[in-house]
Protein backbone atom coordinates (compact mmCIF):
# COMPACT_ATOMS: atom_id res chain seq x y z
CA UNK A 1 17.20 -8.82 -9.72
CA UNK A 2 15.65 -6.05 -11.85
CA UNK A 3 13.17 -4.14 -9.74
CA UNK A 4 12.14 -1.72 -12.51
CA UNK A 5 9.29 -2.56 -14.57
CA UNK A 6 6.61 -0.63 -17.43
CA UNK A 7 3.43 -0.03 -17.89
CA UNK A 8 2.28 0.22 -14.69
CA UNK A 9 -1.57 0.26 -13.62
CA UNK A 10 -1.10 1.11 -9.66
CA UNK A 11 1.58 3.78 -10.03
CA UNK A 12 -0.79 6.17 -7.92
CA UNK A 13 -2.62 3.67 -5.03
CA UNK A 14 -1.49 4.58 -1.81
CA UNK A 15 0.91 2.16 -0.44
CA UNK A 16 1.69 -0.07 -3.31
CA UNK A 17 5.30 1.01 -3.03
CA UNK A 18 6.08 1.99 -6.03
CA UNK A 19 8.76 5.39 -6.52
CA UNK A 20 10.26 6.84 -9.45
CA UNK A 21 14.28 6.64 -10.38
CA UNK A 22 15.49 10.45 -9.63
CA UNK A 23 17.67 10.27 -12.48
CA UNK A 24 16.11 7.87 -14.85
CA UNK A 25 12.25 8.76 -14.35
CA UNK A 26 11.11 5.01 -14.45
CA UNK A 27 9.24 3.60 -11.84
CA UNK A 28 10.45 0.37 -9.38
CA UNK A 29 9.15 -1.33 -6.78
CA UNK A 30 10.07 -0.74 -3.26
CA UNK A 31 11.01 -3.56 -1.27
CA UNK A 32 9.24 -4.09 2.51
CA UNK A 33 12.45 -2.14 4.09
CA UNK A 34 12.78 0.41 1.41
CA UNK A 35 8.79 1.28 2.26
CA UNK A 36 9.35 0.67 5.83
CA UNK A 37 12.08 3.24 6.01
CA UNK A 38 10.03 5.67 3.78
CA UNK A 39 7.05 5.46 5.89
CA UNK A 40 9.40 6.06 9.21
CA UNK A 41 10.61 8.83 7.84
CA UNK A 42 7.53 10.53 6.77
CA UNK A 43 6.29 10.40 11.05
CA UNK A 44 7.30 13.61 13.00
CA UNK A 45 9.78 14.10 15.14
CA UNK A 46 8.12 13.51 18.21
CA UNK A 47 5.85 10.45 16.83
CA UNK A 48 5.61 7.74 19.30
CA UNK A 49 6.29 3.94 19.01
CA UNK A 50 2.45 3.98 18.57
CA UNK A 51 2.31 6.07 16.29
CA UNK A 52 5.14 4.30 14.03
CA UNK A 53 3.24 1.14 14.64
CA UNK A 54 -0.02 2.04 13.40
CA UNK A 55 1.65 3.32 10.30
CA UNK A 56 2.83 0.21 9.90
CA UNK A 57 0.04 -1.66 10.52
CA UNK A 58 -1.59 0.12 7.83
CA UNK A 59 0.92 -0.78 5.38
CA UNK A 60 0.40 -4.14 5.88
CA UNK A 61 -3.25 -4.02 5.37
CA UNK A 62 -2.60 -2.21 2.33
CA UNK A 63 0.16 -5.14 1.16
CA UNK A 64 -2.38 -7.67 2.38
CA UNK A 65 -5.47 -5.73 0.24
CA UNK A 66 -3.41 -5.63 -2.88
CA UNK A 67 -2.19 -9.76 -2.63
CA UNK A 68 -6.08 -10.11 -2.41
CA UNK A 69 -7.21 -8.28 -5.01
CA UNK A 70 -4.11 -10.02 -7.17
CA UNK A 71 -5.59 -13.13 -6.55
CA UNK A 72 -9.03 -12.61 -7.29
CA UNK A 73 -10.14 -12.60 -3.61
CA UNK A 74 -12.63 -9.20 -3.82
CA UNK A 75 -16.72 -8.67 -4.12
CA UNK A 76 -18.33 -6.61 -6.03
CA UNK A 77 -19.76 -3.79 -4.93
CA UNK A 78 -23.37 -4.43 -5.10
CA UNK A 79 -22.28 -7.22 -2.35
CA UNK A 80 -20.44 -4.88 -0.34
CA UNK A 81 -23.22 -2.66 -0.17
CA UNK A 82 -25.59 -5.54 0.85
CA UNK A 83 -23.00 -6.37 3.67
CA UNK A 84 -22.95 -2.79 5.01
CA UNK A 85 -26.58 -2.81 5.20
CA UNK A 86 -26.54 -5.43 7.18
CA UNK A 87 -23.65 -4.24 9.32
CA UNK A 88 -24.69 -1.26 9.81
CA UNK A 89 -28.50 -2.01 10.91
């Protein structure tokens, strides 16, 4: 399987997993371990198992947001604004 692809639109959204071939310059998509270990080795040395589990967590969302948005399941944001209103009442 051929993980490298072109023309990209969501080379720079945090979390879409997406790097850049150190000799060839293209970009290729990360699989869920490749970002997994990335992310684990971004924490600090003394990061806790909390701490490498809300990182995670957030990935996930992000995975989950981007599946979402790929399938047409997103508002608008006149909507969202109406929403927040009335969340935030």
């Amino acid at each position: 399987m051929n993980n490298r692809i072109m023309g990209l639109s969501r080379v720079d959204s945090p979390g879409a997993g997406i790097e850049f071939d150190r000799k060839s310059g293209y970009p290729y998509i990360m699989t869920n371990k490749q970002k997994l270990l990335a992310a684990m080795k971004k924490l600090p040395a003394n990061a806790s198992y909390e701490d490498a589990m809300e990182q995670l967590v957030f990935l996930s969302k992000i995975d989950e947001g981007i599946k979402d948005a790929d399938a047409g399941r997103t508002i608008s944001h006149a909507k969202l604004k109406q929403k927040m209103a009335r969340w935030l009442k």
